[in-house]
Protein backbone atom coordinates (compact mmCIF):
# COMPACT_ATOMS: atom_id res chain seq x y z
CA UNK A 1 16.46 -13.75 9.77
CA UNK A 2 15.46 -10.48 9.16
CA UNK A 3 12.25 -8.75 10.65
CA UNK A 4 10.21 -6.58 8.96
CA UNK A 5 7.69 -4.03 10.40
CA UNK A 6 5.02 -1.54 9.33
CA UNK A 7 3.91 0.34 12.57
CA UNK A 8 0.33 1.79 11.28
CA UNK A 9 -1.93 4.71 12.56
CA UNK A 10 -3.57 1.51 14.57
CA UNK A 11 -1.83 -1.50 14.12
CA UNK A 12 1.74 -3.18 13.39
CA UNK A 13 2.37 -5.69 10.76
CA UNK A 14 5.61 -7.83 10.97
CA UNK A 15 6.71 -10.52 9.12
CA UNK A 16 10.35 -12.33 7.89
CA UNK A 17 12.56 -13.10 5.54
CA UNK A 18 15.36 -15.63 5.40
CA UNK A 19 18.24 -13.49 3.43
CA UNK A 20 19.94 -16.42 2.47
CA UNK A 21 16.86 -18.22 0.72
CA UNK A 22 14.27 -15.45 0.35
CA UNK A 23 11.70 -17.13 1.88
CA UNK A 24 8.84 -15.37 3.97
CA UNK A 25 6.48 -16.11 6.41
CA UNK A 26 3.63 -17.96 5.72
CA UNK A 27 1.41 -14.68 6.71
CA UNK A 28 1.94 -11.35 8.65
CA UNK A 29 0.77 -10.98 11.84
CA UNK A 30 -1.42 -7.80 12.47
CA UNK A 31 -1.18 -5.90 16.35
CA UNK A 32 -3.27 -3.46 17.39
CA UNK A 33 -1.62 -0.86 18.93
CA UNK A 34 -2.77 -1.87 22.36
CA UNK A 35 -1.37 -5.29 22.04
CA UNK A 36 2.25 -4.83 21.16
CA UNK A 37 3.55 -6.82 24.22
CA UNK A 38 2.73 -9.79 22.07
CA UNK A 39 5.27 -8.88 19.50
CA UNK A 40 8.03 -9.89 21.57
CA UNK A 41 6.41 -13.58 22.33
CA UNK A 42 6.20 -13.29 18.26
CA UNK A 43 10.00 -12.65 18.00
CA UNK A 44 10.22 -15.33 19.80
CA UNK A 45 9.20 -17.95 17.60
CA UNK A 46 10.52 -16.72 14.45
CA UNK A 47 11.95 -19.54 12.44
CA UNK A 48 16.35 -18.78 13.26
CA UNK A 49 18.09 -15.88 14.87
CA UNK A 50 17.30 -12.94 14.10
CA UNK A 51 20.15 -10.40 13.26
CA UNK A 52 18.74 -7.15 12.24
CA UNK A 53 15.31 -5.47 11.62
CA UNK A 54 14.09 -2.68 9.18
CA UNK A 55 10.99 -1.01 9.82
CA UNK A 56 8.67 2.12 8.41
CA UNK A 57 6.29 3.78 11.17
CA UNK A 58 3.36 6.70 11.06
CA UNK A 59 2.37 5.75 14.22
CA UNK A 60 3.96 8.11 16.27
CA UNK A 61 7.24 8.37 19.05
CA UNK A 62 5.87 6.49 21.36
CA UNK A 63 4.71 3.66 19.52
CA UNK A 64 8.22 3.47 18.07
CA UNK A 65 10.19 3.72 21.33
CA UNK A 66 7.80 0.77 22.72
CA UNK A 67 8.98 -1.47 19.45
CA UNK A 68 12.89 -0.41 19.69
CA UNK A 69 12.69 -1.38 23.50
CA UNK A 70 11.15 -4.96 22.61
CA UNK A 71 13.85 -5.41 19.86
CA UNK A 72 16.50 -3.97 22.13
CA UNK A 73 15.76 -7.14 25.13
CA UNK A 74 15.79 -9.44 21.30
CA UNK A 75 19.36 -7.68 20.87
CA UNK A 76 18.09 -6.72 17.78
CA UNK A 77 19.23 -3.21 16.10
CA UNK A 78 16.22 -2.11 14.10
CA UNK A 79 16.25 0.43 11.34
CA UNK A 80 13.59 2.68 10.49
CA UNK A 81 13.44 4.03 6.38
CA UNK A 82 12.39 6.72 5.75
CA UNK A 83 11.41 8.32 2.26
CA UNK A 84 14.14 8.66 -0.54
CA UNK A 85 14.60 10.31 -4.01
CA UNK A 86 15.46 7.01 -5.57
CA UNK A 87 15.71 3.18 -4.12
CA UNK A 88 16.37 -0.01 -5.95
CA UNK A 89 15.04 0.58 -9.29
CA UNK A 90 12.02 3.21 -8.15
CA UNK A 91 12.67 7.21 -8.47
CA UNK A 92 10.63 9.42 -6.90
CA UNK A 93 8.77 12.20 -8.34
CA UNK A 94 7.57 13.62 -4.49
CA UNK A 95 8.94 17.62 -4.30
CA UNK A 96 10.56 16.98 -1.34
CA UNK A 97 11.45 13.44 -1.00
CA UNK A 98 11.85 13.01 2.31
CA UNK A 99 8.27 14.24 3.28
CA UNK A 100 6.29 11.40 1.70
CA UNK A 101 5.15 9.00 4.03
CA UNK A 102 7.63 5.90 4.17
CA UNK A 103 4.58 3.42 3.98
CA UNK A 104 3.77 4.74 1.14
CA UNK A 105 6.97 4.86 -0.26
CA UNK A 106 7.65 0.95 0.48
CA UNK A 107 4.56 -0.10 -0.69
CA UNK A 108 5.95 1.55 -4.34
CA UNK A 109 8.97 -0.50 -4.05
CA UNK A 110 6.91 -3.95 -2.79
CA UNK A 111 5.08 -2.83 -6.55
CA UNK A 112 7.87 -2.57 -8.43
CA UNK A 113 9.31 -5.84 -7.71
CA UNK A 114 5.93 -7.57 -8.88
CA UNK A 115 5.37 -9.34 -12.26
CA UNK A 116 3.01 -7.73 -14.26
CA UNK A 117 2.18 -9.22 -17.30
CA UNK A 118 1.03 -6.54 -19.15
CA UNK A 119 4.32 -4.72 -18.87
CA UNK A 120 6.55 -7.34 -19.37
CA UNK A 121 4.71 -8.37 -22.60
CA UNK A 122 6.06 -4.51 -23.95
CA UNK A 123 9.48 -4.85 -22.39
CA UNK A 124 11.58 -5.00 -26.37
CA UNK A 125 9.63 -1.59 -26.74
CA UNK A 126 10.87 1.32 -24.54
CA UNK A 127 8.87 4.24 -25.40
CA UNK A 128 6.33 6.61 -24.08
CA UNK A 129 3.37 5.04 -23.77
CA UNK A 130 4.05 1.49 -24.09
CA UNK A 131 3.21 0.65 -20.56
CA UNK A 132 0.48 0.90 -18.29
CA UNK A 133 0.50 2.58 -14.91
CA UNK A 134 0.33 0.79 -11.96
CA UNK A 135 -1.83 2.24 -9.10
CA UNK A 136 -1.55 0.67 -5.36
CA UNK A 137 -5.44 1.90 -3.10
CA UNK A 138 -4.52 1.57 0.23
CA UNK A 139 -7.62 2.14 2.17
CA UNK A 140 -6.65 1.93 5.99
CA UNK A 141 -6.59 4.87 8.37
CA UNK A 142 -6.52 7.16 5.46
CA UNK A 143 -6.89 6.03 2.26
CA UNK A 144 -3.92 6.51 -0.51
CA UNK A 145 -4.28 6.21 -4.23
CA UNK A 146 -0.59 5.99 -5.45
CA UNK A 147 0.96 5.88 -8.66
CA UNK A 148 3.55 4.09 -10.08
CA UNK A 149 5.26 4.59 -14.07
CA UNK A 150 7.64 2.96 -15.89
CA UNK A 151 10.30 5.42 -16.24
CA UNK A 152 11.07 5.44 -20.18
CA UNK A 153 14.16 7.34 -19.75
CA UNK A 154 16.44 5.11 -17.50
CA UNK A 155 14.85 1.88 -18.27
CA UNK A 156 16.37 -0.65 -20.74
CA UNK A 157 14.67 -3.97 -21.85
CA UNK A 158 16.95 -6.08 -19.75
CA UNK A 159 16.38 -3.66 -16.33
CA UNK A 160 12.85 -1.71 -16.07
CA UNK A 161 12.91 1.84 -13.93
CA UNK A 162 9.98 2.73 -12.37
CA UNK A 163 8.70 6.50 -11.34
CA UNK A 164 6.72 7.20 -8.54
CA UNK A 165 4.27 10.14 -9.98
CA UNK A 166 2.60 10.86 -6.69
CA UNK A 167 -1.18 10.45 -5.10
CA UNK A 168 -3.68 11.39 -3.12
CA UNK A 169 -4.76 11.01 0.76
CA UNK A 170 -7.86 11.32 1.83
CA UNK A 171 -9.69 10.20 5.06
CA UNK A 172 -10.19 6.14 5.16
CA UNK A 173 -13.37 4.32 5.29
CA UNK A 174 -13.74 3.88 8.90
CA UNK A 175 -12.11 7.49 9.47
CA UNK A 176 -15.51 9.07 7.57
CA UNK A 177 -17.79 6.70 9.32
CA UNK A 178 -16.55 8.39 12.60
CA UNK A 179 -16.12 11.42 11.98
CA UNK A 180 -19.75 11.70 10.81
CA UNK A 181 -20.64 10.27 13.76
CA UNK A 182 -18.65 12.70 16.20
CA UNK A 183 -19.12 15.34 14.05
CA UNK A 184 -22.95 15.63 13.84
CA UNK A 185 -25.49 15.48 16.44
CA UNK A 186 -27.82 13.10 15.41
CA UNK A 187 -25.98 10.86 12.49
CA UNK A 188 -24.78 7.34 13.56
CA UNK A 189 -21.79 5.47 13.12
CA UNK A 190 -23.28 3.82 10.27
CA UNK A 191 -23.10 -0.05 9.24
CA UNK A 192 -21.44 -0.68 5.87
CA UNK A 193 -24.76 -0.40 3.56
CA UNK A 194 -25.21 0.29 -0.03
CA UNK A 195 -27.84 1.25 -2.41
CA UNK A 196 -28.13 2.97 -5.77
CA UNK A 197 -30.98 5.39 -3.97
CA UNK A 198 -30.65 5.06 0.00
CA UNK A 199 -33.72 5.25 2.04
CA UNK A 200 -32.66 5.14 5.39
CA UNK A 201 -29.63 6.99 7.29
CA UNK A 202 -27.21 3.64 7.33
CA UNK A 203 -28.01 3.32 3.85
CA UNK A 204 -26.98 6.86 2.67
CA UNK A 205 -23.66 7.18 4.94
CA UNK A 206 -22.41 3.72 3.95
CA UNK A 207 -22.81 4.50 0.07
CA UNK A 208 -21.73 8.06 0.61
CA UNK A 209 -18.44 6.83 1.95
CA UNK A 210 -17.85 3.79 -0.97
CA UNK A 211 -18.62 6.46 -3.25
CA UNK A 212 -16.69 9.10 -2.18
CA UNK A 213 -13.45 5.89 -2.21
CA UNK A 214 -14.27 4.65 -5.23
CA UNK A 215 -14.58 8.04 -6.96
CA UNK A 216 -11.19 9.30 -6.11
CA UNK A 217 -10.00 5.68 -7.29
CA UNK A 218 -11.91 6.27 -10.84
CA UNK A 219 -10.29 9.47 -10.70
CA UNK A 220 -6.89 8.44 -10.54
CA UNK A 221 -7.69 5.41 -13.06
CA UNK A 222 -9.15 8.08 -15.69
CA UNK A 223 -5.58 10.31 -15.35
CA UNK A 224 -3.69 7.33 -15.68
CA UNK A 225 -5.26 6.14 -18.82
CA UNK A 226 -5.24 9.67 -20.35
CA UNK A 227 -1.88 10.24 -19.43
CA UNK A 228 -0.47 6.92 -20.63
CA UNK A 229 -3.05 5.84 -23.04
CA UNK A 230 -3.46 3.19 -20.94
CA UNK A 231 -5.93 1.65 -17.80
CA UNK A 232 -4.38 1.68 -15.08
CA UNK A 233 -3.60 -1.97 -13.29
CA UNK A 234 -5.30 -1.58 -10.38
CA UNK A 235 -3.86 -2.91 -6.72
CA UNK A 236 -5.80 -2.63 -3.31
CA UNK A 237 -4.58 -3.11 0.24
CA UNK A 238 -5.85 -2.10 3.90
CA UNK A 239 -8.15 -3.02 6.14
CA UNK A 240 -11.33 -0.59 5.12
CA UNK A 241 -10.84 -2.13 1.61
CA UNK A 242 -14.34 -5.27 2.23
CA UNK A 243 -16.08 -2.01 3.26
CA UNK A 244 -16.18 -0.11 -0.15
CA UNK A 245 -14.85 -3.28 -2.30
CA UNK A 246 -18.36 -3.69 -4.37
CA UNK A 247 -18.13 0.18 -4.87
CA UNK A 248 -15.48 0.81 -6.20
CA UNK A 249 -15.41 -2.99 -8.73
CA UNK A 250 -19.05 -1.67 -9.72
CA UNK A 251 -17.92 1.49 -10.75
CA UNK A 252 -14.23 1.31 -12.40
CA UNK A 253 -15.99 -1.65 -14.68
CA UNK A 254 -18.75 0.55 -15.44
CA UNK A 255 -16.35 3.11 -16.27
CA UNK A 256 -14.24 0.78 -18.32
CA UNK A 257 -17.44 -0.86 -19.84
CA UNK A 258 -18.34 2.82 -21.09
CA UNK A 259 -15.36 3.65 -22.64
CA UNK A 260 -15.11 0.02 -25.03
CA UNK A 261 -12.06 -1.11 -22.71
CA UNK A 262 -11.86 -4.77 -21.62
CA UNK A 263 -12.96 -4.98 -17.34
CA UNK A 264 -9.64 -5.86 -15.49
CA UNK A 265 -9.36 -7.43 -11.89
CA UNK A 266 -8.49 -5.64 -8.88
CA UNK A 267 -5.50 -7.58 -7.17
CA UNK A 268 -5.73 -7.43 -3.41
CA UNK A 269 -2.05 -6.68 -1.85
CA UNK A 270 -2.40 -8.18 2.17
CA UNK A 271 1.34 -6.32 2.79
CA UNK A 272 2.43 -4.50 0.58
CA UNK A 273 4.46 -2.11 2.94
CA UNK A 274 6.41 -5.58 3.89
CA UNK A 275 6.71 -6.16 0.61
CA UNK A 276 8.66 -3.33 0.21
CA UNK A 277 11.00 -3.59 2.79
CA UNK A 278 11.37 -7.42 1.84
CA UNK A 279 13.24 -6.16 -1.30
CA UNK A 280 15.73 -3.91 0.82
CA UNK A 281 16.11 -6.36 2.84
CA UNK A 282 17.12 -8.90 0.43
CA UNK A 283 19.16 -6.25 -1.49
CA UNK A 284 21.40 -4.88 1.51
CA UNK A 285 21.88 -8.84 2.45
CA UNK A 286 23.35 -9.54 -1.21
CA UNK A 287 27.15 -10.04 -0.93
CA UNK A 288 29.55 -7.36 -3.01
């Protein structure tokens, strides 16, 4: 088996993969940072022996020394990836390659390996434009609005290239709700509450921070579409994402509904960092 692990600004997700059949675990488990000792009574039960680990981390030296010394008493050699100008079929548009964050960078190649329908219904026409983007909202400690092209020039009907174009970071849900709170004398750490015209303090920090998310979402959607010519599929993923779901659904089909173009779902991604390193995984495990 093969481990996989996304160390987080507050939690680790691991999960598996069985090189020889593919298959994963049934779900990921989630560790706050506090808790890693239980990641080692995980590894534990982890369905065959497991030979080798491949991990991204932003959460910091220390968090990464305590997860090499549990896999080191699992005699288990874990690697960490870091970002890269191009990985299975995903190039990367970042100026310097190396700086973007490796979750992020994962989570493009977990996207890449997706079906989407409404790209492989254009694959016999390889031109500029024929494709929709793909953008992956991660809204956990910060929040990350990514996007991901088909790259017209290397791709071929028989093997689609992707681009990643870049995105955006700004401060997560649950980041703004604090921050307001430590930042301000007298404004609370607000519940999550919405209203079209708040009336009371919860009200108008809990829509001002859904908002604020699902504007720079909107924003993204709107470049994609004038870009490309067309909507963005949209993906979301983190843990702040039940706090400013209705917000930012409410407002992209608004948008859409404004501009005469058909209201698409939002697929939630539970790991899509795993995802990512999944496809490595499998790829470094084929034989030559």
């Amino acid at each position: 088996m093969i481990v996989l692990i996304d160390a987080g600004n507050t939690r680790v997700k691991a999960g598996w993969v069985d090189p020889e059949t593919g298959e994963r675990e049934a779900r990921p488990i989630a560790l706050p940072h506090e808790t890693l000792d239980q990641l080692s009574h995980w590894l534990a039960k982890v369905p065959g022996p497991v030979t080798r680990a491949l991990g991204v981390s932003v959460a910091g030296s220390a968090i990464d020394a305590t997860i090499e010394n549990i896999f080191h008493l699992h005699e288990c050699p874990i690697e960490w990836i870091k970002g890269e100008s191009q990985a299975l079929n995903v190039f990367n548009a970042y100026e310097n390659p190396t700086q973007l964050g490796p979750d992020r960078w994962l989570s493009m190649l977990g996207l890449a390996r997706r079906p989407h329908p409404r790209i492989s219904e254009q694959v016999g026409e390889i031109v500029q434009g024929a494709f929709p983007p793909l953008i992956l909202a991660s809204f956990g400690t910060a929040t990350t609005i990514d996007t991901l092209v088909v790259d017209v020039a290397r791709s071929a009907p028989a093997s689609l290239h992707y681009l990643f174009r870049g995105g955006m970071i700004l401060p997560g849900p649950s980041l703004m709700r604090a921050s307001l709170a430590e930042g301000t004398a007298h404004l609370p750490e607000a519940h999550n509450e919405l209203a079209a015209y708040p009336t009371h303090t919860h009200q108008a920090i809990g829509t001002g921070i859904a908002a604020a998310q699902a504007g720079a979402l909107v924003r993204q959607w709107l470049i994609g579409l004038e870009y490309y010519g067309h909507g963005p599929i949209v993906y979301s993923a983190g843990g702040g994402w039940p706090l400013v779901k209705e917000e930012v659904k409410r407002l992209l089909h608004y948008t859409q509904q404004q501009m005469g173009l058909a209201q698409t779902p939002i697929e939630w991604l539970e790991a899509p960092v795993l995802d990512g390193l999944c496809a490595l995984a499998l790829q470094s495990s084929d034989p030559l």
